[in-house]
N, C-alpha and C. Protein backbone atom coordinates (compact mmCIF):
# COMPACT_ATOMS: atom_id res chain seq x y z
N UNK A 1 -4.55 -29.23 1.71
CA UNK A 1 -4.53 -28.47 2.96
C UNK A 1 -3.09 -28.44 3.49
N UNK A 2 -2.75 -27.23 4.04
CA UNK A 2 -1.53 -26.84 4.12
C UNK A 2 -1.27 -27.57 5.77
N UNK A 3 -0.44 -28.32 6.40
CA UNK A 3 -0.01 -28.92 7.10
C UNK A 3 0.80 -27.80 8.19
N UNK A 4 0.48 -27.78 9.61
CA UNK A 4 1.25 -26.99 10.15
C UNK A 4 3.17 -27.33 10.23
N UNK A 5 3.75 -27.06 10.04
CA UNK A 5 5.33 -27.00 10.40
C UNK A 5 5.68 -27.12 11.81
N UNK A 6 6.83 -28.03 12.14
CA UNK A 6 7.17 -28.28 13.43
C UNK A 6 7.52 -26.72 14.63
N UNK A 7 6.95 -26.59 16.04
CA UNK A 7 7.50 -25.89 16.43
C UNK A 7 9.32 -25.53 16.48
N UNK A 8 9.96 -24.06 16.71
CA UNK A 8 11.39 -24.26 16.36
C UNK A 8 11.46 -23.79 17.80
N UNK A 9 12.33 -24.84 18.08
CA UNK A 9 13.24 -24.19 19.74
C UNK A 9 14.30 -23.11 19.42
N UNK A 10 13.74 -21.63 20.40
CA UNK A 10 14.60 -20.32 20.68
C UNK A 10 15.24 -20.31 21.82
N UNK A 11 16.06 -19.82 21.85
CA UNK A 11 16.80 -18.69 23.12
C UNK A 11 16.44 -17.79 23.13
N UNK A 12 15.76 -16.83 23.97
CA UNK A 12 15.77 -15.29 23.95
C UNK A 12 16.86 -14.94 24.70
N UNK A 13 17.47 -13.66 23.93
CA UNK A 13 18.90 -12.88 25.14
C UNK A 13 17.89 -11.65 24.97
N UNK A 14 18.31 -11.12 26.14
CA UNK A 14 17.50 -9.82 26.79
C UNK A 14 18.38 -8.42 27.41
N UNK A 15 18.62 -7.98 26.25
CA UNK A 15 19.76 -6.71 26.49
C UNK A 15 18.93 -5.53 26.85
N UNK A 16 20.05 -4.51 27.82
CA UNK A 16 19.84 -3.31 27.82
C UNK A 16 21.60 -2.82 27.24
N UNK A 17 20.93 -1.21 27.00
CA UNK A 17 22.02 -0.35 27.18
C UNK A 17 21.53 0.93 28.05
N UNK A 18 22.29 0.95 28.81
CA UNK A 18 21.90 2.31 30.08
C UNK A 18 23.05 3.46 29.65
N UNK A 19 23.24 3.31 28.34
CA UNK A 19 23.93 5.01 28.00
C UNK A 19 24.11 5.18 26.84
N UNK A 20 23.72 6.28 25.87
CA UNK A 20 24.03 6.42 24.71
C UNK A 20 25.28 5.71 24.34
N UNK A 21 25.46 4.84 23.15
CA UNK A 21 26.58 4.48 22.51
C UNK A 21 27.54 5.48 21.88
N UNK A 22 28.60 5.22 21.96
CA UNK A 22 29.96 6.67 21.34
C UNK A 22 30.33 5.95 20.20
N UNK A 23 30.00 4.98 19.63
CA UNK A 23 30.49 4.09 18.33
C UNK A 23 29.89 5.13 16.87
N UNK A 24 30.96 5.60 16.28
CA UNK A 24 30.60 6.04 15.28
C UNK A 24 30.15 5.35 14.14
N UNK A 25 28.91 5.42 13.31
CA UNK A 25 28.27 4.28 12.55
C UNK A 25 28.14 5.48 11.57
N UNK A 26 28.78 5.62 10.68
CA UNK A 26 28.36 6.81 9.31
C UNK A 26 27.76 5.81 8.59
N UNK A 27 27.11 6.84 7.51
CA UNK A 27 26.28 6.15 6.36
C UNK A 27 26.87 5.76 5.58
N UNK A 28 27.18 4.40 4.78
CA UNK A 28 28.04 4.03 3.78
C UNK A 28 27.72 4.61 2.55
N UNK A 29 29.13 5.07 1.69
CA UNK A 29 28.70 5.67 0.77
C UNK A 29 28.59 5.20 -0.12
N UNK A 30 28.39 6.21 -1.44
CA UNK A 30 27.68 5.61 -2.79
C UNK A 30 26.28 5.12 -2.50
N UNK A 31 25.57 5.35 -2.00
CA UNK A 31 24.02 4.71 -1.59
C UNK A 31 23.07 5.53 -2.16
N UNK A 32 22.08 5.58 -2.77
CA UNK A 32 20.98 6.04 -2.20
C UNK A 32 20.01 5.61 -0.86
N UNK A 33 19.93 6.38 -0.40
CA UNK A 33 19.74 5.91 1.41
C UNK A 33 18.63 7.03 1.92
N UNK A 34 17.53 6.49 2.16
CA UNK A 34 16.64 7.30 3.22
C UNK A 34 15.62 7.13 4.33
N UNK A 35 16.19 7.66 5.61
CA UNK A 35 15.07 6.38 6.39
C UNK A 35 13.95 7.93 6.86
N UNK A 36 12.98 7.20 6.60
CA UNK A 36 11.48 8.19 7.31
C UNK A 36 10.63 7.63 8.14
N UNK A 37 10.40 8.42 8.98
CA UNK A 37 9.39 7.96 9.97
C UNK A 37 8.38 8.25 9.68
N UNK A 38 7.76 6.85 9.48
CA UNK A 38 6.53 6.73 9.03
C UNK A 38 5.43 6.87 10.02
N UNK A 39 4.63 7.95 9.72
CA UNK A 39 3.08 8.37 10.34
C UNK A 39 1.65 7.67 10.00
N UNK A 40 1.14 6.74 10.57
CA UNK A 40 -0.11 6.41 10.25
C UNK A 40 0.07 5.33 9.90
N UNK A 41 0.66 3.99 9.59
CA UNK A 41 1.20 3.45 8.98
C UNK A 41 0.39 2.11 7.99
N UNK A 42 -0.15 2.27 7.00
CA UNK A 42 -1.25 1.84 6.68
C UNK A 42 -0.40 -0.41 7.01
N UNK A 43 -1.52 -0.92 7.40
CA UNK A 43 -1.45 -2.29 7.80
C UNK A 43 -0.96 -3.36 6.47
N UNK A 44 -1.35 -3.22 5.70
CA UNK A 44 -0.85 -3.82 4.39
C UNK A 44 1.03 -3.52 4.53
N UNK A 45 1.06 -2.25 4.56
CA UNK A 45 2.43 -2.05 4.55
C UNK A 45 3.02 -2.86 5.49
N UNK A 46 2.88 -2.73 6.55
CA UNK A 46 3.66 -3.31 8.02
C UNK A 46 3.69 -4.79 7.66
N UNK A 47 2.79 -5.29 6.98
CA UNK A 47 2.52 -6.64 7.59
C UNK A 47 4.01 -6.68 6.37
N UNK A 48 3.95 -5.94 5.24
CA UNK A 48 4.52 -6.40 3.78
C UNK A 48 6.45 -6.41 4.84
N UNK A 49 6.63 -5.02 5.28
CA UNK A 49 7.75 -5.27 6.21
C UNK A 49 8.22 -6.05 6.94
N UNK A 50 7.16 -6.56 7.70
CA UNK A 50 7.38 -7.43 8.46
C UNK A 50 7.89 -8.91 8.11
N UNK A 51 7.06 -9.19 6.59
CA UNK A 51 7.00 -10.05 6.18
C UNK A 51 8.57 -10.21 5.23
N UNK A 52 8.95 -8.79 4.75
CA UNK A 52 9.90 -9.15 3.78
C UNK A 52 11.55 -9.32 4.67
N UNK A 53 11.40 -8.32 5.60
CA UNK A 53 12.30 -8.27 6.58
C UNK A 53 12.55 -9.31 7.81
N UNK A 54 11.24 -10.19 8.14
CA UNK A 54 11.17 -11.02 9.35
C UNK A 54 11.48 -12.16 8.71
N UNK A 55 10.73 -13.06 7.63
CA UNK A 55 10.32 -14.20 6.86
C UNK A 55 11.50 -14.95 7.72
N UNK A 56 12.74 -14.71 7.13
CA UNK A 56 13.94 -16.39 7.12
C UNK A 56 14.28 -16.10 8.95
N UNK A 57 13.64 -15.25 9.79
CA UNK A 57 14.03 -14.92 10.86
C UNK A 57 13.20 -15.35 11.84
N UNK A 58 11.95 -15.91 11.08
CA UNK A 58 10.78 -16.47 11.82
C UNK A 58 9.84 -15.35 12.79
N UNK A 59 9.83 -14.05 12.16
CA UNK A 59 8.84 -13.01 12.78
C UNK A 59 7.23 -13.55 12.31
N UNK A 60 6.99 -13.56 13.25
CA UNK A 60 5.42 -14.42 13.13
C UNK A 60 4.57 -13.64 14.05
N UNK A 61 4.97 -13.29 15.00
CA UNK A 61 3.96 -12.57 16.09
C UNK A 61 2.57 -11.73 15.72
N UNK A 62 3.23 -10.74 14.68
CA UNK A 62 2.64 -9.44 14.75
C UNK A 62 1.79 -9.68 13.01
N UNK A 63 2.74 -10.76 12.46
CA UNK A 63 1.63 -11.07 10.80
C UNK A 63 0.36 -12.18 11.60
N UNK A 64 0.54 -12.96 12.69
CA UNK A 64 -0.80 -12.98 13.06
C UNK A 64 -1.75 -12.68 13.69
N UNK A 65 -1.50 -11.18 13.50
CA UNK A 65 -3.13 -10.38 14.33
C UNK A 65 -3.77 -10.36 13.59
N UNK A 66 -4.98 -9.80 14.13
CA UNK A 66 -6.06 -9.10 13.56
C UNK A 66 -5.43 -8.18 13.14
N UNK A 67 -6.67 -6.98 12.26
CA UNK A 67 -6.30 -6.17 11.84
C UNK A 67 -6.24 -5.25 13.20
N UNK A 68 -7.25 -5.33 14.04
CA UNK A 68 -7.71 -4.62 15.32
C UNK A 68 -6.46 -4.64 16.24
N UNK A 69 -5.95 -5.63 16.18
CA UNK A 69 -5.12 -5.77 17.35
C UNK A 69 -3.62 -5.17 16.91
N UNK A 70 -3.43 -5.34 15.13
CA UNK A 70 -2.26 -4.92 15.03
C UNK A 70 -2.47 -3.24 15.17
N UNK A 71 -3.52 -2.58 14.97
CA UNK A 71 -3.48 -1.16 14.35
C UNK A 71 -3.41 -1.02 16.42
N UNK A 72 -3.92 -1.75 16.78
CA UNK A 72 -3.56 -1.01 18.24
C UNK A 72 -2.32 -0.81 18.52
N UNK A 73 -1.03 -1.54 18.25
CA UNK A 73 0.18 -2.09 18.78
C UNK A 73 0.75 -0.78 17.68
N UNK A 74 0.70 -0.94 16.58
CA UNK A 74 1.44 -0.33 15.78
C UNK A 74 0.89 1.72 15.20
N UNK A 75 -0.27 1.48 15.96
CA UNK A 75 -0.84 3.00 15.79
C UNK A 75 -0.96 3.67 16.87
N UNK A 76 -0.30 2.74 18.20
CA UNK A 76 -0.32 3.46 19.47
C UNK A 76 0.51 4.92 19.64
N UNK A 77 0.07 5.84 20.81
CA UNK A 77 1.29 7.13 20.75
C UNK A 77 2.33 6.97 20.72
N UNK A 78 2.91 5.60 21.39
CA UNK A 78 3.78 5.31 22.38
C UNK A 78 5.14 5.19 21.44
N UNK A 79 4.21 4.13 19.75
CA UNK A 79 5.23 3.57 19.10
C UNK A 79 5.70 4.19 18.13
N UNK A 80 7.09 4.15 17.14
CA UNK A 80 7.01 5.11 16.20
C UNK A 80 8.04 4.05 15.22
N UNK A 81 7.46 4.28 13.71
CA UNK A 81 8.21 2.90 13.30
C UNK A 81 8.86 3.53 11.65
N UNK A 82 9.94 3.45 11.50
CA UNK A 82 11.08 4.40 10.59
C UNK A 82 11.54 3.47 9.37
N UNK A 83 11.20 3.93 8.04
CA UNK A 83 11.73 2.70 7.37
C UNK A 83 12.43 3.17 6.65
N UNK A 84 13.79 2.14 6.04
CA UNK A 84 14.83 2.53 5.42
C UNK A 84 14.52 2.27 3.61
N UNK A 85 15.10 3.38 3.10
CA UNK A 85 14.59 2.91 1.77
C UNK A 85 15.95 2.85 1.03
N UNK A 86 16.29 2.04 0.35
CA UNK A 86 17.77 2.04 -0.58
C UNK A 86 17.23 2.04 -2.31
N UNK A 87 17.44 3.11 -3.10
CA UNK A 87 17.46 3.07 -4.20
C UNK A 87 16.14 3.30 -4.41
N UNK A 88 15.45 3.74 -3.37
CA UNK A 88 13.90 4.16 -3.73
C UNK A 88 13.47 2.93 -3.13
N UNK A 89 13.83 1.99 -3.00
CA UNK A 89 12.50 0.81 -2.74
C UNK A 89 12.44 0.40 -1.12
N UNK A 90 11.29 0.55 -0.50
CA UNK A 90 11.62 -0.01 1.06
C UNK A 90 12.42 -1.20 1.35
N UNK A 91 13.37 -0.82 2.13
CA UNK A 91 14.71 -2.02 2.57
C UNK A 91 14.76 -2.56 3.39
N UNK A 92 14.06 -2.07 4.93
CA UNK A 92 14.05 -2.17 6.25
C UNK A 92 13.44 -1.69 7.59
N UNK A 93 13.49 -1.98 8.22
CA UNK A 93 12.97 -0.38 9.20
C UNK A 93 13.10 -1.31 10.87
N UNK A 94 12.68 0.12 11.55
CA UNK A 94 12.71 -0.37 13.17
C UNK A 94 11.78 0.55 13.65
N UNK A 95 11.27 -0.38 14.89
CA UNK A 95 10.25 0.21 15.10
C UNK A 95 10.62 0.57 16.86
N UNK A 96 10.20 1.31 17.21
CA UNK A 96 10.23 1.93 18.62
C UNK A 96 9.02 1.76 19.58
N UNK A 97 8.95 1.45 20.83
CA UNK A 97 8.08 1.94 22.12
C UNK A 97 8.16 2.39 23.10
N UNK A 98 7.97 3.55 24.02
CA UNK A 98 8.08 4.25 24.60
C UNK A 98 7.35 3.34 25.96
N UNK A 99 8.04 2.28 26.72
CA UNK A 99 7.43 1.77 27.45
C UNK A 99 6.61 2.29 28.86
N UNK A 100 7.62 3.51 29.27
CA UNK A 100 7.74 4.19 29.88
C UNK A 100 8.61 5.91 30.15
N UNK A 101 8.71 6.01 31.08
CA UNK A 101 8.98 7.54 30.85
C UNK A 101 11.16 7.12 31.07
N UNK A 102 10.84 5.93 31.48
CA UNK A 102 12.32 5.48 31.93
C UNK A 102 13.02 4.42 30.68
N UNK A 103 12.16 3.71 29.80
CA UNK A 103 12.32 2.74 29.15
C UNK A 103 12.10 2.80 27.66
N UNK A 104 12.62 2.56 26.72
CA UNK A 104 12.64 2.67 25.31
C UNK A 104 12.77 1.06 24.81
N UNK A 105 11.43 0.35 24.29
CA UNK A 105 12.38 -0.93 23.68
C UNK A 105 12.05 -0.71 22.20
N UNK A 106 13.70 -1.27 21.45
CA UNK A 106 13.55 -1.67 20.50
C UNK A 106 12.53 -2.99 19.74
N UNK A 107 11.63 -2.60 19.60
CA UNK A 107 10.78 -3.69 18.85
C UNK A 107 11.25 -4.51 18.64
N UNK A 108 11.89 -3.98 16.79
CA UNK A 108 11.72 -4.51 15.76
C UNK A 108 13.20 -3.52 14.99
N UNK A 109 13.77 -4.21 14.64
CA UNK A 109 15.18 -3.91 13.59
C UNK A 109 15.59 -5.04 12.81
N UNK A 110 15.72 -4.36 11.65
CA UNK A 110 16.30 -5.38 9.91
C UNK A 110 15.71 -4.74 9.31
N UNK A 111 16.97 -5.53 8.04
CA UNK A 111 17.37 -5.40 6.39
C UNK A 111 16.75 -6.19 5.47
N UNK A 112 16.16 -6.01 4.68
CA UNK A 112 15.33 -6.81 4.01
C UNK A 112 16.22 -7.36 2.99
N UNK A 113 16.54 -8.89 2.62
CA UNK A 113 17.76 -9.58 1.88
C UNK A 113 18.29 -8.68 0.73
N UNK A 114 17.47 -8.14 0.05
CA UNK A 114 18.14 -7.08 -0.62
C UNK A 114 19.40 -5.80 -0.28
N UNK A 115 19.06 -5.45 0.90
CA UNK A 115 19.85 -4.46 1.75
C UNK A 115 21.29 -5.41 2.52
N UNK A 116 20.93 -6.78 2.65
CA UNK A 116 22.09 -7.03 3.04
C UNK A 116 23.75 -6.93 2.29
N UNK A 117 24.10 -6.67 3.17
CA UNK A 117 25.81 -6.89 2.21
C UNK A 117 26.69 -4.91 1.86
N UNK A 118 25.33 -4.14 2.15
CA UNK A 118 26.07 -2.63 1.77
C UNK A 118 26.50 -1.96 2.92
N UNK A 119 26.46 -3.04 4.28
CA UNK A 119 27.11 -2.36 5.30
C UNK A 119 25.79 -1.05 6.01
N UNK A 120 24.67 -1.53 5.60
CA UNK A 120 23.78 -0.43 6.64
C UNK A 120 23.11 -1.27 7.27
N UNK A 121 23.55 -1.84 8.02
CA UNK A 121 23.02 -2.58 9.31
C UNK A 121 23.28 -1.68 10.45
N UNK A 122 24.51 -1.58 10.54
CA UNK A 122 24.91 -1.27 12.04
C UNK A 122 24.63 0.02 11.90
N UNK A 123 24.50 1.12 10.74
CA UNK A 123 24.09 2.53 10.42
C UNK A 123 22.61 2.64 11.10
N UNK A 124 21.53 1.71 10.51
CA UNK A 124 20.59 1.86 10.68
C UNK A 124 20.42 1.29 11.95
N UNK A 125 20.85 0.91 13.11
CA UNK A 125 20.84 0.13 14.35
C UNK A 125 21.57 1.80 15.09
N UNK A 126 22.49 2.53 14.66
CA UNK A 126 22.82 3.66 15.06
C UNK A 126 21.78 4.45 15.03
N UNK A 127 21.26 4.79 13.86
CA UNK A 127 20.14 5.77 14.07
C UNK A 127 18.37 5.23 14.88
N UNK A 128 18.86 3.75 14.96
CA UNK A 128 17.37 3.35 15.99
C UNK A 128 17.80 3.90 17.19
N UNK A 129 18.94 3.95 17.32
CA UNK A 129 19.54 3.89 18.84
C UNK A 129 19.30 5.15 19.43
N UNK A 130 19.66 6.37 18.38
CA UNK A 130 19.94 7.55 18.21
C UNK A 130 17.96 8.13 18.58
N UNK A 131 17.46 7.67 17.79
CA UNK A 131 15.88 7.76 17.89
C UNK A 131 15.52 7.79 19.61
N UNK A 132 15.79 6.41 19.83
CA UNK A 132 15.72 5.85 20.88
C UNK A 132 15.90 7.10 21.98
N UNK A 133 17.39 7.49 22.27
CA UNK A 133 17.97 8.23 23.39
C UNK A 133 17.17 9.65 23.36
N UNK A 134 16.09 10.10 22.35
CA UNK A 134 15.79 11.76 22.08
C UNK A 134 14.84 11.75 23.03
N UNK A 135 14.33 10.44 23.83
CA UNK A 135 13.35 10.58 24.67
C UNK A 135 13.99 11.21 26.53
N UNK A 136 15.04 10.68 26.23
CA UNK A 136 16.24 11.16 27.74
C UNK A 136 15.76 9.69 28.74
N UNK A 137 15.49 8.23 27.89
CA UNK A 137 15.14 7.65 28.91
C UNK A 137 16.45 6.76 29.70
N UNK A 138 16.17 6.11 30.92
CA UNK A 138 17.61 5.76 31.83
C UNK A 138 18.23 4.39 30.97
N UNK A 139 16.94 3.61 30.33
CA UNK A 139 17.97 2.75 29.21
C UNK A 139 16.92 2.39 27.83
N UNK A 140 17.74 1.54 27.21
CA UNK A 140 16.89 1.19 25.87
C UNK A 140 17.04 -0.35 25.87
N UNK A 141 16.27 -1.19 25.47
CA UNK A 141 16.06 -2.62 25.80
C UNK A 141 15.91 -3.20 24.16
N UNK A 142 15.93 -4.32 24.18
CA UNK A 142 15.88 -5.11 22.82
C UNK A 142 16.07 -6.67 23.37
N UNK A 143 15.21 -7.12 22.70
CA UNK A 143 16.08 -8.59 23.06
C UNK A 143 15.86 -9.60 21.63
N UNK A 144 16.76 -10.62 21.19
CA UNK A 144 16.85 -11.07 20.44
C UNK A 144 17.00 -13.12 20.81
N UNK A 145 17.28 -13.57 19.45
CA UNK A 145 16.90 -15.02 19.72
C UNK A 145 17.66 -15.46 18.80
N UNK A 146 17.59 -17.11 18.97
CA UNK A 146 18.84 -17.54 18.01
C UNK A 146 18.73 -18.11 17.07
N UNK A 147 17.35 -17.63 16.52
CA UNK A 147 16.57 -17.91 15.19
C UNK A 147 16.83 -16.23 14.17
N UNK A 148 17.13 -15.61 14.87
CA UNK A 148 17.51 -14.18 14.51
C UNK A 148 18.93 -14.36 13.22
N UNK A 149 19.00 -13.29 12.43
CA UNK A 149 20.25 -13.29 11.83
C UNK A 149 21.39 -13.44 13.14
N UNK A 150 22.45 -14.27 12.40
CA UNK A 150 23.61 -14.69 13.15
C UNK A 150 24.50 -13.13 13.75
N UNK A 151 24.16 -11.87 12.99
CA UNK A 151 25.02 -10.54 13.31
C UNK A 151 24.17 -10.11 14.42
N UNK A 152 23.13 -10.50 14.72
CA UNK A 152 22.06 -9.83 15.75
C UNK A 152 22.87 -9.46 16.96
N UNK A 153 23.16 -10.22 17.55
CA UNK A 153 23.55 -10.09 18.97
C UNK A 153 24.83 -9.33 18.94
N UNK A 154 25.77 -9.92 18.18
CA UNK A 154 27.55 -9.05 17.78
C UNK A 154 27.34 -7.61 17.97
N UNK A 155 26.28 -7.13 16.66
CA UNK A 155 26.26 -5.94 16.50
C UNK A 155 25.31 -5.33 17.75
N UNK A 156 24.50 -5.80 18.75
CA UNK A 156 24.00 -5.05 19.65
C UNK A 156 25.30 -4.92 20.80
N UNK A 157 25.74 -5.64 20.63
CA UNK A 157 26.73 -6.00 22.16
C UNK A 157 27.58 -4.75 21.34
N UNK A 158 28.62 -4.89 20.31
CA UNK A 158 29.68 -3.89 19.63
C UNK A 158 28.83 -2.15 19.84
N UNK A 159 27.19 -2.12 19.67
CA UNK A 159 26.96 -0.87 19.93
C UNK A 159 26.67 -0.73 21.36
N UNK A 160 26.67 -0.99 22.22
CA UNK A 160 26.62 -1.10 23.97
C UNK A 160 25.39 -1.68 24.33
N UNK A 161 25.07 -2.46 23.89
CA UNK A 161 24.13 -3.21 24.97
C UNK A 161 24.57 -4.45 25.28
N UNK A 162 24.21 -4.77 26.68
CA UNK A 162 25.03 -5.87 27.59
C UNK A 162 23.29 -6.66 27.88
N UNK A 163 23.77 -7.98 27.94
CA UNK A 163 23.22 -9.39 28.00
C UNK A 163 22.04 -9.27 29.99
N UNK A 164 21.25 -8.67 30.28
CA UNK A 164 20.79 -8.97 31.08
C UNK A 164 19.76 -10.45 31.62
N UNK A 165 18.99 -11.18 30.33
CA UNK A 165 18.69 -12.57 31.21
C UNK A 165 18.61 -13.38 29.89
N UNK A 166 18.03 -14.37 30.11
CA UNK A 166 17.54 -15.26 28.44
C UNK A 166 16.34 -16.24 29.08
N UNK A 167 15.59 -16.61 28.20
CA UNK A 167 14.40 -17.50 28.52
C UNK A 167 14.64 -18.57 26.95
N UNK A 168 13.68 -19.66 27.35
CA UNK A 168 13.69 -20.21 26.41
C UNK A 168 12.20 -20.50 25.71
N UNK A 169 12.47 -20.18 24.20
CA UNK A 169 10.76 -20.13 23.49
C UNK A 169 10.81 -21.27 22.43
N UNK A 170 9.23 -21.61 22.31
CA UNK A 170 8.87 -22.33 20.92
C UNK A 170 8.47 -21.30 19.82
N UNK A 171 9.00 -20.99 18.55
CA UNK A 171 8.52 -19.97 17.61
C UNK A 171 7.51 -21.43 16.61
N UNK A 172 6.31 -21.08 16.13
CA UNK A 172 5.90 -21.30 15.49
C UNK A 172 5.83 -21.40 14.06
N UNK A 173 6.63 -21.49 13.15
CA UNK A 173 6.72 -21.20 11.52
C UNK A 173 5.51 -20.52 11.00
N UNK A 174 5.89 -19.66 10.16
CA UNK A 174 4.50 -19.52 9.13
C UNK A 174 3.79 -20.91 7.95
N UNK A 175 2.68 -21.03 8.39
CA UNK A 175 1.70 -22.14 7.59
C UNK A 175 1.73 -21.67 6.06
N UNK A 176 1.66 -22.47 4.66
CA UNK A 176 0.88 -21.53 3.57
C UNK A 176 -0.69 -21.37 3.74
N UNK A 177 -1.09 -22.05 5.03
CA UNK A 177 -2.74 -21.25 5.29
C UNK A 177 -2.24 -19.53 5.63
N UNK A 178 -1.15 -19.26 6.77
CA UNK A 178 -0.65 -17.83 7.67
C UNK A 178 -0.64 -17.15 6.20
N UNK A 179 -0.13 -17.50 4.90
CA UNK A 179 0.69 -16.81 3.90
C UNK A 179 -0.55 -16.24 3.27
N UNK A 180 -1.17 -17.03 2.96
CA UNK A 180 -2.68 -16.85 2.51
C UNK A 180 -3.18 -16.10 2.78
N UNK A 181 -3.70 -16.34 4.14
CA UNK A 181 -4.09 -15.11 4.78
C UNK A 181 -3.74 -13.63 4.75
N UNK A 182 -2.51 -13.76 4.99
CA UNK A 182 -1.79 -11.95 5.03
C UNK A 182 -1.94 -11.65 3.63
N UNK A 183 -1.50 -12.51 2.27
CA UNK A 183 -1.97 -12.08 1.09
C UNK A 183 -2.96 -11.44 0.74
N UNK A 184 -4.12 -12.29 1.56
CA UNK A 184 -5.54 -11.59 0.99
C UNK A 184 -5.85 -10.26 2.27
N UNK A 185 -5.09 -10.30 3.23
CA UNK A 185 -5.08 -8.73 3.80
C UNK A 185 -4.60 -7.82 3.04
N UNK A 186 -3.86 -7.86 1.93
CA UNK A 186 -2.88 -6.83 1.34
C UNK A 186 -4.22 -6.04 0.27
């Protein structure tokens, strides 16, 4: 029997940006590179994203729903979730919510370890951003933690978002019971 893992002490930082960013982020070249917004988004997939992209980052939230509860969160009008593919194979993605008619938060943004290192981080953090602003809302929100990749915060602050509060969390690890589980969802 698989033994639970110690809780991990977080920081949350809690950014906005209240104006489109002017930072030019082109697509690095030589790539094959394509991000689509994905419609309908079957649950196997998400969790597989979540899982390949969150894992060493400690995303746990959303691999332990239900199926019910995730297809609500992730099949709502509100949300819309874009994934990056490099060389044909899914790499990454971000996901969007329309909190309000004033508010845009960034979910969910990353590179799945494969994608790291070709320089489309901050590309693909441009075009969440870019997503983000087509709604005309007064800002876009994200907040991150210090269990997050170490570029998390650099690269939000370098594309304009500024530090509004921080709280402090316990993240839970994934169990190999949690692993199990999402396996036999797939």
């Amino acid at each position: 029997m698989a033994r639970g893992r110690a809780p991990l002490k977080a920081t949350v930082t809690y950014l906005e940006q209240t104006q489109r960013t002017t930072q030019l982020c082109p697509m690095p070249v030589n790539l094959h590179v394509a991000l689509m917004k994905q419609a309908e988004m079957p649950l196997h997939f998400y969790r597989y994203l979540q899982l390949r992209t969150g894992r060493e980052w400690h995303w746990v939230a959303r691999l332990r729903l239900s199926d019910d509860a995730l297809s609500k969160i992730i099949h709502a009008p509100e949300v819309s979730i874009h994934v990056l593919y490099l060389n044909g194979a899914p790499s990454g993605f971000f996901e969007l919510r329309q909190v309000n008619a004033e508010t845009v938060n960034l979910e969910y943004f990353g590179l799945m370890p494969h994608a790291h290192g070709h320089g489309l981080g901050r590309w693909l953090l441009a075009q969440a951003l870019e997503t983000a602003w087509e709604s005309s809302p007064l800002k876009v929100t994200v907040n991150t933690c210090t269990l997050d990749h170490p570029a998390a915060l650099p690269l939000y602050q370098k594309l304009g978002f500024a530090p509004v509060g921080q709280s402090e969390t316990f993240i839970h690890p994934l169990t190999d019971a949690d692993l199990l589980r999402i396996a036999k969802s797939a």
